[in-house]
C-alpha atoms as a PDB file:
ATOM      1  CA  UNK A   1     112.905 122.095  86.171  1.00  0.00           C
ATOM      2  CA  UNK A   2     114.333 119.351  84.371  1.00  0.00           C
ATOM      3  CA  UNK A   3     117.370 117.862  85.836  1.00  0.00           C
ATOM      4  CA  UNK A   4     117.166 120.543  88.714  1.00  0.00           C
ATOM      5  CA  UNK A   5     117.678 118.940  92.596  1.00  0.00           C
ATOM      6  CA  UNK A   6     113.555 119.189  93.618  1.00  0.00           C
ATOM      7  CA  UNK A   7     114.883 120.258  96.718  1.00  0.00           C
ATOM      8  CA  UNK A   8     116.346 123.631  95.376  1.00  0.00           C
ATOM      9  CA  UNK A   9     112.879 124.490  94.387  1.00  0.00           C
ATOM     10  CA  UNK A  10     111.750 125.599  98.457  1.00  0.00           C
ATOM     11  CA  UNK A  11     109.192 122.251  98.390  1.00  0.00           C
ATOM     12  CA  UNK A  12     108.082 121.499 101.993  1.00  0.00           C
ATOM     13  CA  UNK A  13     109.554 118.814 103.456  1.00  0.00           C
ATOM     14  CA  UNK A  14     106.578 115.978 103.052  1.00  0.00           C
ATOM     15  CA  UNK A  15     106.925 116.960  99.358  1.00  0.00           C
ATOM     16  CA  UNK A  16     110.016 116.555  98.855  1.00  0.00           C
ATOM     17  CA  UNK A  17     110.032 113.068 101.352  1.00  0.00           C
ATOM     18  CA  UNK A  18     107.489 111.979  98.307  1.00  0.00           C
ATOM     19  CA  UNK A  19     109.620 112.913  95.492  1.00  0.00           C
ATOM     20  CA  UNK A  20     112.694 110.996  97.246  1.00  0.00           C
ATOM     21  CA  UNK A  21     110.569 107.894  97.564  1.00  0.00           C
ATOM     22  CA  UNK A  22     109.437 108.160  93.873  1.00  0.00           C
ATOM     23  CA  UNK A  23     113.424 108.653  92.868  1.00  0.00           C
ATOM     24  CA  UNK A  24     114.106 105.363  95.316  1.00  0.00           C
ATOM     25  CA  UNK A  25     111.618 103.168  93.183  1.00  0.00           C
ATOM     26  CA  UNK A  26     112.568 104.475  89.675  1.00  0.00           C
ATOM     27  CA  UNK A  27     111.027 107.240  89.007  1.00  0.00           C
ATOM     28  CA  UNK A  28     112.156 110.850  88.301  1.00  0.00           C
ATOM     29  CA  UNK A  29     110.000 113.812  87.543  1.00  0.00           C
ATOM     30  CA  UNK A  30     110.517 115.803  84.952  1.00  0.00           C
ATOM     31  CA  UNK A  31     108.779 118.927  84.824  1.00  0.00           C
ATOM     32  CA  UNK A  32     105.047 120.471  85.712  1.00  0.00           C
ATOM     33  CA  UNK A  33     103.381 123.363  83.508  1.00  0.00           C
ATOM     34  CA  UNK A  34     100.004 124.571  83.074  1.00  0.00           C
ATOM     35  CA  UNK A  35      97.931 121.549  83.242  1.00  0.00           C
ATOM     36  CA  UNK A  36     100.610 118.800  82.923  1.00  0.00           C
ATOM     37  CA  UNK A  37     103.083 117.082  84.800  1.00  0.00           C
ATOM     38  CA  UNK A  38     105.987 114.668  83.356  1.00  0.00           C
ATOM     39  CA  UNK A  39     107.509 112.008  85.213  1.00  0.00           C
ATOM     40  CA  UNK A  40     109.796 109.206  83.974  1.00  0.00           C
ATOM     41  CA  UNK A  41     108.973 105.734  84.537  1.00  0.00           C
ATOM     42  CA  UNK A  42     110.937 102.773  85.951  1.00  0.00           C
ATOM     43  CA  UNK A  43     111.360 102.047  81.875  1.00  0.00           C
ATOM     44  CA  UNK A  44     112.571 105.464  81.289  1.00  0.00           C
ATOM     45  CA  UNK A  45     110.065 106.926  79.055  1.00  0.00           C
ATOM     46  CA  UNK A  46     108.456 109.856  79.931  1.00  0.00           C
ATOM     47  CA  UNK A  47     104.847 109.847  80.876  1.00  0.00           C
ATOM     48  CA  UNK A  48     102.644 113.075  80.375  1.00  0.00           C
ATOM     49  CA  UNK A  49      99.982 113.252  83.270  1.00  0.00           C
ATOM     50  CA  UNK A  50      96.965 115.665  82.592  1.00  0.00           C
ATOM     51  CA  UNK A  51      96.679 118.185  85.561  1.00  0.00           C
ATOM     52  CA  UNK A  52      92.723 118.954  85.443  1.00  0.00           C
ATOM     53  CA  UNK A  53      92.294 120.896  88.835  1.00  0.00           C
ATOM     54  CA  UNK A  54      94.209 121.616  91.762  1.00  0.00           C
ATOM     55  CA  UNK A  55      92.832 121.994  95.279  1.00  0.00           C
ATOM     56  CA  UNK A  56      94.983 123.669  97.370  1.00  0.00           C
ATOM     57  CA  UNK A  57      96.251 123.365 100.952  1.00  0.00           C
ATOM     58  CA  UNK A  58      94.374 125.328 103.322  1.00  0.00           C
ATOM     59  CA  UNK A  59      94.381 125.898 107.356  1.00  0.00           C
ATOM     60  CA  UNK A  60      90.604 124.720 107.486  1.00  0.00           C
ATOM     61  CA  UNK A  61      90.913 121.919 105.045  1.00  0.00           C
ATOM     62  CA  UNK A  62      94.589 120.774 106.388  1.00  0.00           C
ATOM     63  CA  UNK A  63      95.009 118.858 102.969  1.00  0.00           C
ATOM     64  CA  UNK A  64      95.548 119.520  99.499  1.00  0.00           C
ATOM     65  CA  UNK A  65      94.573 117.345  96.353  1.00  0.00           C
ATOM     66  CA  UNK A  66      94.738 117.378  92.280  1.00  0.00           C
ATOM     67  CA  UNK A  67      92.497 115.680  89.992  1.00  0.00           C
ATOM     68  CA  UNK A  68      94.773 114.057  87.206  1.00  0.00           C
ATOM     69  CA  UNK A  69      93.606 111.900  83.951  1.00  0.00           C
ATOM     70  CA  UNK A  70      95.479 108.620  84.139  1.00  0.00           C
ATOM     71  CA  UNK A  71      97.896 108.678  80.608  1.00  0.00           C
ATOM     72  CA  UNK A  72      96.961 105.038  79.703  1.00  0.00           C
ATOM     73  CA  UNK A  73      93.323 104.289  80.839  1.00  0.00           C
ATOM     74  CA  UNK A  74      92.134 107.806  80.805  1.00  0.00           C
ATOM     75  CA  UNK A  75      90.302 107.238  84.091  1.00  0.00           C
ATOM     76  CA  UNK A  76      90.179 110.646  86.516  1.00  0.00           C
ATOM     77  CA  UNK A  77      92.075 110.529  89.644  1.00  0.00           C
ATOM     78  CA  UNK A  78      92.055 112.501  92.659  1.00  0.00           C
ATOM     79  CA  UNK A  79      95.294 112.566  94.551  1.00  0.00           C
ATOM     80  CA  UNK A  80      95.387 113.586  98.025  1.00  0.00           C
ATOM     81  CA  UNK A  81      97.843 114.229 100.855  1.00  0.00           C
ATOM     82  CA  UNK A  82      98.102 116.089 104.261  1.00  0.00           C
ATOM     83  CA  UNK A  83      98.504 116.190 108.082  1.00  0.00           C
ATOM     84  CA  UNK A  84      98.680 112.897 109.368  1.00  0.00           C
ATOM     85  CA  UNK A  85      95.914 113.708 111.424  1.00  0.00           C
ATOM     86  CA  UNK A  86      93.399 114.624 109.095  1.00  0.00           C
ATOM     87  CA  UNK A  87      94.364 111.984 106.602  1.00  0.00           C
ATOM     88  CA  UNK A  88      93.974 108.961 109.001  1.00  0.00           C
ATOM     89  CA  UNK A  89      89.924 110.206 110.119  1.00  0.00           C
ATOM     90  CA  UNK A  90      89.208 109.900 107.060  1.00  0.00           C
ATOM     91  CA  UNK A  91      90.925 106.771 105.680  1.00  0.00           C
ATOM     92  CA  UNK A  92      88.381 103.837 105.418  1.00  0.00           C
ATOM     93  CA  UNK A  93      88.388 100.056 104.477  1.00  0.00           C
ATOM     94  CA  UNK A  94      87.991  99.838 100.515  1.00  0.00           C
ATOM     95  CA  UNK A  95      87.242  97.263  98.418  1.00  0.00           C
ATOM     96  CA  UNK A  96      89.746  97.121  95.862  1.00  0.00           C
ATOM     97  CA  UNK A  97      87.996  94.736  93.590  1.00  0.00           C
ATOM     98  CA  UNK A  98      86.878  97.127  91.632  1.00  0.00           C
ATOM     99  CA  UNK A  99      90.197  98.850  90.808  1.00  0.00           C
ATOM    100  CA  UNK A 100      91.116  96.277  87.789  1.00  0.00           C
ATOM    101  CA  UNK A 101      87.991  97.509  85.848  1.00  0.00           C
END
């Protein structure tokens, strides 16, 4: 995949919207294998992002999500996207104080 046009691969079209924002602000991804996915940052250097689960999209759950490992802290992320109306019901007010720790 690397240095292949993302949008060669058949992505859906929100996908490849995110990928095209990520390219916009510096960043280009690389590749994704078994439990990994590369992306280079604004700096240039590639970053290796550990791809623990996958959730995929379904009709009932209108959403799909993976759980990555952040590279530097090592804190466990859960990335999340789908329909706009699904997303938005269950979007709350966070407290983002907490997020520095």
């Amino acid at each position: 995949m690397k240095g292949e046009d993302v949008s060669t691969n058949h992505s859906p079209p929100d996908e490849i919207a995110l990928i095209d924002g990520a390219v916009q602000m510096g960043f280009e991804f690389i590749e994704r294998n078994e439990g990994l996915i590369v992306v280079k940052d604004r700096s240039g250097v590639e970053v290796n992002w550990e791809l623990l689960a996958e959730i995929p999209f379904t009709s009932d759950r209108k959403r799909m999500s993976v759980i990555i490992k952040h590279p530097y802290t090592k804190k466990y992320m859960i990335l999340t996207k789908g329909a706009d109306s699904i997303m938005l019901q269950r979007m709350v007010e966070a407290d983002y104080s907490q997020l520095n720790e």
